[in-house]
C-alpha atoms as a PDB file:
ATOM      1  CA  UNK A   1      92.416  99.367 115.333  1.00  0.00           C
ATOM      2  CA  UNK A   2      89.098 101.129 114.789  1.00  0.00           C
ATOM      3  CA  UNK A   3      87.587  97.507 113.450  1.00  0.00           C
ATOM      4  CA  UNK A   4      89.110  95.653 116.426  1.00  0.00           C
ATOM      5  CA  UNK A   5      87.407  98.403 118.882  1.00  0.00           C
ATOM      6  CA  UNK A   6      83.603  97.906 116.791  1.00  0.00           C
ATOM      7  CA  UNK A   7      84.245  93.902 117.620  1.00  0.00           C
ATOM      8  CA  UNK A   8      84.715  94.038 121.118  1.00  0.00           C
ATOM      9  CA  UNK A   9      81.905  96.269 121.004  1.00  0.00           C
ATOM     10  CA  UNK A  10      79.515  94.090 119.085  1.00  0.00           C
ATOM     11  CA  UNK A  11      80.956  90.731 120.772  1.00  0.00           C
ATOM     12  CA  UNK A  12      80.450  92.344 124.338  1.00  0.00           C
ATOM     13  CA  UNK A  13      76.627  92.899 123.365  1.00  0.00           C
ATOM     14  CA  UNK A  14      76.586  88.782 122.670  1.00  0.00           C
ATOM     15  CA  UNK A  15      77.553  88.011 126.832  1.00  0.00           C
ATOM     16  CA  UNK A  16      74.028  86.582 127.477  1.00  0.00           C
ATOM     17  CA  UNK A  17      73.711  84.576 124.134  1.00  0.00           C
ATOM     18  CA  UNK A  18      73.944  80.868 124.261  1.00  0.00           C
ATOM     19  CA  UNK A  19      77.004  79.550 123.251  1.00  0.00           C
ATOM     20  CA  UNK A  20      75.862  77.574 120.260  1.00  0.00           C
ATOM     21  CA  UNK A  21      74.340  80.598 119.171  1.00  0.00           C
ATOM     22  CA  UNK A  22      77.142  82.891 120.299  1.00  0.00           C
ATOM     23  CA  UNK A  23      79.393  80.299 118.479  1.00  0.00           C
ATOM     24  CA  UNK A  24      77.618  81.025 114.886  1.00  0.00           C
ATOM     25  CA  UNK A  25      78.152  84.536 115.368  1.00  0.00           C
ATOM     26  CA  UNK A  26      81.548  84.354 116.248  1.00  0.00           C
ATOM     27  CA  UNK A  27      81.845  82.157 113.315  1.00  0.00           C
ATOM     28  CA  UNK A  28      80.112  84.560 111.238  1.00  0.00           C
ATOM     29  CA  UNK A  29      82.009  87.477 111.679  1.00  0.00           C
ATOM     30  CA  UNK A  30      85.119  85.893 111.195  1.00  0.00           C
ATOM     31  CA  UNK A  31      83.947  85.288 108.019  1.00  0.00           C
ATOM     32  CA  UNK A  32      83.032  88.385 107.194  1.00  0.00           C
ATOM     33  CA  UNK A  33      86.167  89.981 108.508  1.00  0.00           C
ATOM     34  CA  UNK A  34      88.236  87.574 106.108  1.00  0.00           C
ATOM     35  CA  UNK A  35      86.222  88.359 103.157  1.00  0.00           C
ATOM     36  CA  UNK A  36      86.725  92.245 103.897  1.00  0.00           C
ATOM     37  CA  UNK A  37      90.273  91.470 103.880  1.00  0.00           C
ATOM     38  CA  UNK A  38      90.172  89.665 100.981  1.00  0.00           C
ATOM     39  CA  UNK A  39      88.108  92.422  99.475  1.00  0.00           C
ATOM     40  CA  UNK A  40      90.176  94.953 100.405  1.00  0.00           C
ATOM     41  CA  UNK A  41      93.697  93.546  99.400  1.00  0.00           C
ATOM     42  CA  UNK A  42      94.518  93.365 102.945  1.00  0.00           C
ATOM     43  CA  UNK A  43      96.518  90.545 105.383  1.00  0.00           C
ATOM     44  CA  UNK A  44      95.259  92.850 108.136  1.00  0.00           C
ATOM     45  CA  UNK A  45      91.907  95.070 108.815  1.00  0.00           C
ATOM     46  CA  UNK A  46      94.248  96.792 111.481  1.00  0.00           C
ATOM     47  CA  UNK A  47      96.665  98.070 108.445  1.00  0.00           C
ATOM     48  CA  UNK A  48      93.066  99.391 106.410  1.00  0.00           C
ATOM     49  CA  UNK A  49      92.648 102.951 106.384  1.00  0.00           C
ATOM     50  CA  UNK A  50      88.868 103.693 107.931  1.00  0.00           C
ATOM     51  CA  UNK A  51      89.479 107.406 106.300  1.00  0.00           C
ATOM     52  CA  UNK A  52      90.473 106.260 102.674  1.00  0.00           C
ATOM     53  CA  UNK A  53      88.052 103.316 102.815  1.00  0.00           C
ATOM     54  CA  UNK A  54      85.164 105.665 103.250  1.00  0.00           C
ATOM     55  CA  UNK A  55      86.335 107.546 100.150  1.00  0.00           C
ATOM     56  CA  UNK A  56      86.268 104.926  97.903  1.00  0.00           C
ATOM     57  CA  UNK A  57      83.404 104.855  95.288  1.00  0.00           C
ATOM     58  CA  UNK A  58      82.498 101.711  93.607  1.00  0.00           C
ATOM     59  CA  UNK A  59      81.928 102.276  89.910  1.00  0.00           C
ATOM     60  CA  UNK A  60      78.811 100.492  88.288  1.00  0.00           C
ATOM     61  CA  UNK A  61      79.286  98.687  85.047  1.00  0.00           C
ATOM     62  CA  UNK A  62      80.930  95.182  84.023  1.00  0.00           C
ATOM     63  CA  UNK A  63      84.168  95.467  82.779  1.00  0.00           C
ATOM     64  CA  UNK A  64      86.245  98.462  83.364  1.00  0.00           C
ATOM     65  CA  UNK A  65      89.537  97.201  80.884  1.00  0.00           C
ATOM     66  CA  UNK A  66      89.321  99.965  77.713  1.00  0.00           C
ATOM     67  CA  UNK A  67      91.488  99.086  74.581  1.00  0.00           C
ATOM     68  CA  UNK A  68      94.787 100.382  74.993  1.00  0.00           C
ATOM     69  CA  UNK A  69      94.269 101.942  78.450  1.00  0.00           C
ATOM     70  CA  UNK A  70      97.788 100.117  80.620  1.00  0.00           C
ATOM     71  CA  UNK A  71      99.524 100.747  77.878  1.00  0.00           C
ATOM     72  CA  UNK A  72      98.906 104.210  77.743  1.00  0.00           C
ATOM     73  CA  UNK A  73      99.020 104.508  81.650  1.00  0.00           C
ATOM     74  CA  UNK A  74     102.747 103.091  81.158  1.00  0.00           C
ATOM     75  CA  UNK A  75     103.171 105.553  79.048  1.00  0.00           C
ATOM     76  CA  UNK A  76     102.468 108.404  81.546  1.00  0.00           C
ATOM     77  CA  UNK A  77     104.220 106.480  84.057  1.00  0.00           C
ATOM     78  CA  UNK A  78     107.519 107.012  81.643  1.00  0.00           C
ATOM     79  CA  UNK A  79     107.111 110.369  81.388  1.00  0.00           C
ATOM     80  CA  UNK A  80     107.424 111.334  84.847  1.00  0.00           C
ATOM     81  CA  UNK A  81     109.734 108.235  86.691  1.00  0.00           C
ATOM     82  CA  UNK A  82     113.435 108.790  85.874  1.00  0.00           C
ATOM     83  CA  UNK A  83     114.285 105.578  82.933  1.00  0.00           C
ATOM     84  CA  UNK A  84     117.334 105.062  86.223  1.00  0.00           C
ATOM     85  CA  UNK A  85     114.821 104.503  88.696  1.00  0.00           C
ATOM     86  CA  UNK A  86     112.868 101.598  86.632  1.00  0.00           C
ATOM     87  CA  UNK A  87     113.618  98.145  87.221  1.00  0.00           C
ATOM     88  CA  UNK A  88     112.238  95.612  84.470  1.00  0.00           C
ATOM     89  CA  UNK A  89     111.545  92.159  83.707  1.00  0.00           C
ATOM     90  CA  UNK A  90     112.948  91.342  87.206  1.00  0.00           C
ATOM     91  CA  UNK A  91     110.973  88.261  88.417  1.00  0.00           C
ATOM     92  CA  UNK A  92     109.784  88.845  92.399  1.00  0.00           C
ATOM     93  CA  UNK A  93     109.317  86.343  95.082  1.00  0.00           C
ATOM     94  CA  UNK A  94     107.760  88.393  97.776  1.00  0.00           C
ATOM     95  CA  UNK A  95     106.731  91.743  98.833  1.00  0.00           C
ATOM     96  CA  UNK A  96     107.568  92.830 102.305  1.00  0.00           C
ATOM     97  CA  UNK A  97     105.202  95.692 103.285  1.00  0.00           C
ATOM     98  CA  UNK A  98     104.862  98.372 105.649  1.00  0.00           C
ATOM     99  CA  UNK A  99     108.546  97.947 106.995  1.00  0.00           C
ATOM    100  CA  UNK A 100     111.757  99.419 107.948  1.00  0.00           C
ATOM    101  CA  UNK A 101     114.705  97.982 105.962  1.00  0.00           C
ATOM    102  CA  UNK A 102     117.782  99.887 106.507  1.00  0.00           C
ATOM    103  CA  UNK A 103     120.160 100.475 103.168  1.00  0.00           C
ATOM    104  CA  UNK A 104     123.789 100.103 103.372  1.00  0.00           C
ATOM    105  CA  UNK A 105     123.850 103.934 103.587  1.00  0.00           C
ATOM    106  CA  UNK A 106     121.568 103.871 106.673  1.00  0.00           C
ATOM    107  CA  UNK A 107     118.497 104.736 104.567  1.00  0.00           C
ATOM    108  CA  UNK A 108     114.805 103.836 105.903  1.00  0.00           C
ATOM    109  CA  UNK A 109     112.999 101.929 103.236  1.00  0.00           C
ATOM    110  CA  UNK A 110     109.167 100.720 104.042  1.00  0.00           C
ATOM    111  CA  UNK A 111     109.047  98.714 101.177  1.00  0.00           C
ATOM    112  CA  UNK A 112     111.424  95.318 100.500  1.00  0.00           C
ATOM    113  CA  UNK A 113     111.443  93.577  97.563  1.00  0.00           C
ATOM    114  CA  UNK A 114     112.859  89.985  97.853  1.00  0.00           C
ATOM    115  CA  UNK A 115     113.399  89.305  93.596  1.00  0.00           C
ATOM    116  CA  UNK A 116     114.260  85.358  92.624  1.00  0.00           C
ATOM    117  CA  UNK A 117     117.504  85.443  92.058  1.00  0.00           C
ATOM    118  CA  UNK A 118     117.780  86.024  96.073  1.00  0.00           C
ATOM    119  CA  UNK A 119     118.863  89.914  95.532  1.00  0.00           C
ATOM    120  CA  UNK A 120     116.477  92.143  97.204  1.00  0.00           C
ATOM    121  CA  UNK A 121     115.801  96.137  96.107  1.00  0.00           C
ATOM    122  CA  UNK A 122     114.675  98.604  99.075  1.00  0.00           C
ATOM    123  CA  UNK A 123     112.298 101.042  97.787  1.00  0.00           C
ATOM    124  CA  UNK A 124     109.797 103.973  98.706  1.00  0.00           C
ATOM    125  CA  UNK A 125     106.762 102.906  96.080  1.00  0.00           C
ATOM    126  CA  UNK A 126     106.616  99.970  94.121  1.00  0.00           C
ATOM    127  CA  UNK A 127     104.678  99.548  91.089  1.00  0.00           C
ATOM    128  CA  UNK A 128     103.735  95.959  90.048  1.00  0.00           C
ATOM    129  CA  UNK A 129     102.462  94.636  86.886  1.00  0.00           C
ATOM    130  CA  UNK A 130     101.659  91.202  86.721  1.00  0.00           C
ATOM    131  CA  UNK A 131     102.408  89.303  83.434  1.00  0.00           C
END
């Protein structure tokens, strides 16, 4: 919501521009605002943290892939997720974020997982590795 409350802002500032010109910048910024959701892995700059995007720090360099390093970080993953709580080589169709899917139990899940086979798994955190 804070990036819908800076556009009003900045469009109300536009009133007197001619609308050709007012036209380009509308054009413009909807630009940039899909390339910042792009950027940001987001469908949404209302569901982007302002707080968390100000911490993030870009790190300089070219590639950041080091030999060996996702293995390893599966690894460490092992060692602290419960082997019963893994789920493997189960193909996805869709990710439904940000939700509230109800379990048969009456559980709150934010996270649905629609898988190929047309089963679906409810779930707290998901993590995805694509292959």
């Amino acid at each position: 919501d804070v990036y819908l409350e800076e556009v009003k802002t900045l469009v109300a500032q536009w009133d007197g521009d001619h609308t050709d010109l007012r036209r380009q910048k509308l054009g413009l910024l909807s630009m940039l605002m899909k390339w910042q959701c792009v950027h940001l892995a987001a469908d949404s700059l209302s569901k982007v943290s302002v707080y968390e995007y100000e911490e993030y720090n870009n790190i300089e360099g070219r590639d950041r892939n080091s030999q060996g390093l996702f293995p390893n970080l599966f690894q460490k993953l092992l060692e602290i997720i419960p082997r019963e709580k893994l789920l493997l080589k189960k193909p996805v169709q869709q990710i439904l974020w940000n939700g509230s899917f109800e379990s048969e139990d009456s559980s709150l899940y934010p996270i649905k997982v629609l898988c190929e086979d047309g089963g679906h798994i409810l779930a707290d955190h998901v993590i995805l590795s694509i292959s």
